[in-house]
Protein backbone atom coordinates (compact mmCIF):
# COMPACT_ATOMS: atom_id res chain seq x y z
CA UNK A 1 52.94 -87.28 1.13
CA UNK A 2 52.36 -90.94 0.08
CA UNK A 3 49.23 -92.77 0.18
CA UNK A 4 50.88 -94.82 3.13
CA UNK A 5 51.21 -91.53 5.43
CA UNK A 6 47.48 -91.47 5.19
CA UNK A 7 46.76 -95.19 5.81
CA UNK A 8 44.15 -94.05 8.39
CA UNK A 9 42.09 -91.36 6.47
CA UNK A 10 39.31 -94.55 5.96
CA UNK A 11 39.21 -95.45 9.53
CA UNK A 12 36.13 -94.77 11.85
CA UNK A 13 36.65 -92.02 14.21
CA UNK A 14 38.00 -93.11 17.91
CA UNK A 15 37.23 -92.01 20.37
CA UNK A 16 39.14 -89.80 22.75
CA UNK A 17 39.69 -88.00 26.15
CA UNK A 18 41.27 -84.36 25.19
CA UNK A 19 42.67 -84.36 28.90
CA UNK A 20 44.48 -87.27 28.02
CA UNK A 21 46.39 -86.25 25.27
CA UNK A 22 49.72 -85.38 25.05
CA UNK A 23 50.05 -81.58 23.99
CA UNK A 24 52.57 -80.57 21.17
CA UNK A 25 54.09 -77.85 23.63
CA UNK A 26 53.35 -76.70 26.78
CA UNK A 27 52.03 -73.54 25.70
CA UNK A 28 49.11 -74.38 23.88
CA UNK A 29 45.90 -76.22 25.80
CA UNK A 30 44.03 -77.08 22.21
CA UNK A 31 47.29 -78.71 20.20
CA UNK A 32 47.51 -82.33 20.76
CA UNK A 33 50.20 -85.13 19.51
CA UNK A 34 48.18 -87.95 17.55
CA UNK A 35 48.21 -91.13 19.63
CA UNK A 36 48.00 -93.44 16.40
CA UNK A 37 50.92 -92.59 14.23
CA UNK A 38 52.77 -89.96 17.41
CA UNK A 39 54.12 -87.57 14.72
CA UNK A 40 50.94 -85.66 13.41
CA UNK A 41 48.82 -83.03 15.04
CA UNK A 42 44.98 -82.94 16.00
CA UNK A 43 44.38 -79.26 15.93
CA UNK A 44 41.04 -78.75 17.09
CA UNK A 45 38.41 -76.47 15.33
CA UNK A 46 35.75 -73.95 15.99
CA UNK A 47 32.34 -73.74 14.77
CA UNK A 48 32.57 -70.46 12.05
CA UNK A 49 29.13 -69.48 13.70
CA UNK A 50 28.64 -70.37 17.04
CA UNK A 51 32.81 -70.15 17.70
CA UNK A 52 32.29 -73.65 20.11
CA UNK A 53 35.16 -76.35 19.85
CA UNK A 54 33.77 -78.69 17.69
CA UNK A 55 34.11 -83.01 18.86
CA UNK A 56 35.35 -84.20 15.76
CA UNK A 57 38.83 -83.69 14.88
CA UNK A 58 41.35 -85.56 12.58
CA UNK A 59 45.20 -85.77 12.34
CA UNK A 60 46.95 -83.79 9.86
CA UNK A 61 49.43 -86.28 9.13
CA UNK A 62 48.10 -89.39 9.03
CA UNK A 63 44.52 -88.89 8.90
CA UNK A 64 43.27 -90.76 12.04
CA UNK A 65 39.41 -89.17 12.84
CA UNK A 66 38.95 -88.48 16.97
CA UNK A 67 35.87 -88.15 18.56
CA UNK A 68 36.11 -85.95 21.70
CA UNK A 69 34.18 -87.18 24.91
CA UNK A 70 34.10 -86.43 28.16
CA UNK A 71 34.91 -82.57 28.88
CA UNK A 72 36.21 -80.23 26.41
CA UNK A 73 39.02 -77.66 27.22
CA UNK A 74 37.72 -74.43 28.38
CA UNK A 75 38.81 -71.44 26.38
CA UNK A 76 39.78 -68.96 28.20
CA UNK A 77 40.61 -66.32 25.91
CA UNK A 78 36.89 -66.56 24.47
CA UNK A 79 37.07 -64.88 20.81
CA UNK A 80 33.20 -64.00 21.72
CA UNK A 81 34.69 -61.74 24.65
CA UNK A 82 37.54 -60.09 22.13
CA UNK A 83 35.45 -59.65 19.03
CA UNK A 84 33.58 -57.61 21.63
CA UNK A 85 35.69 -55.70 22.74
């Protein structure tokens, strides 16, 4: 990867609607197409302790920060419901 592919890893984060991104297939409600460079992947992350989807995200490919606002995606298969069961 050049330094060119990452042209954005400086940038302040912008901010974002999740509902209005495009996913990267219809089977997955939390993997989104980057709207800057439209080949990467924001892939959203969990807290490690409290397991909630954290607001910040950035693009693996070009390095683009997001800022989530508005509503988050609801998870509905809750890893604080499977871990226990």
């Amino acid at each position: 990867m050049s330094w060119t592919e990452c042209q954005n890893v400086l940038n302040l984060p912008e901010p974002i609607e999740h509902r209005q991104l495009e996913r990267l297939d219809e089977n997955s409600v939390f993997k989104s197409k980057c709207p800057t460079c439209k080949h990467g992947a924001l892939l959203m992350n969990r807290d490690a302790t409290t397991l909630k989807l954290i607001r910040t995200d950035n693009c693996i490919l070009c390095g683009q920060k997001f800022l989530y606002v508005g509503d988050m995606p609801e998870d509905t298969l809750s890893r604080t419901k499977a871990c226990a069961s």
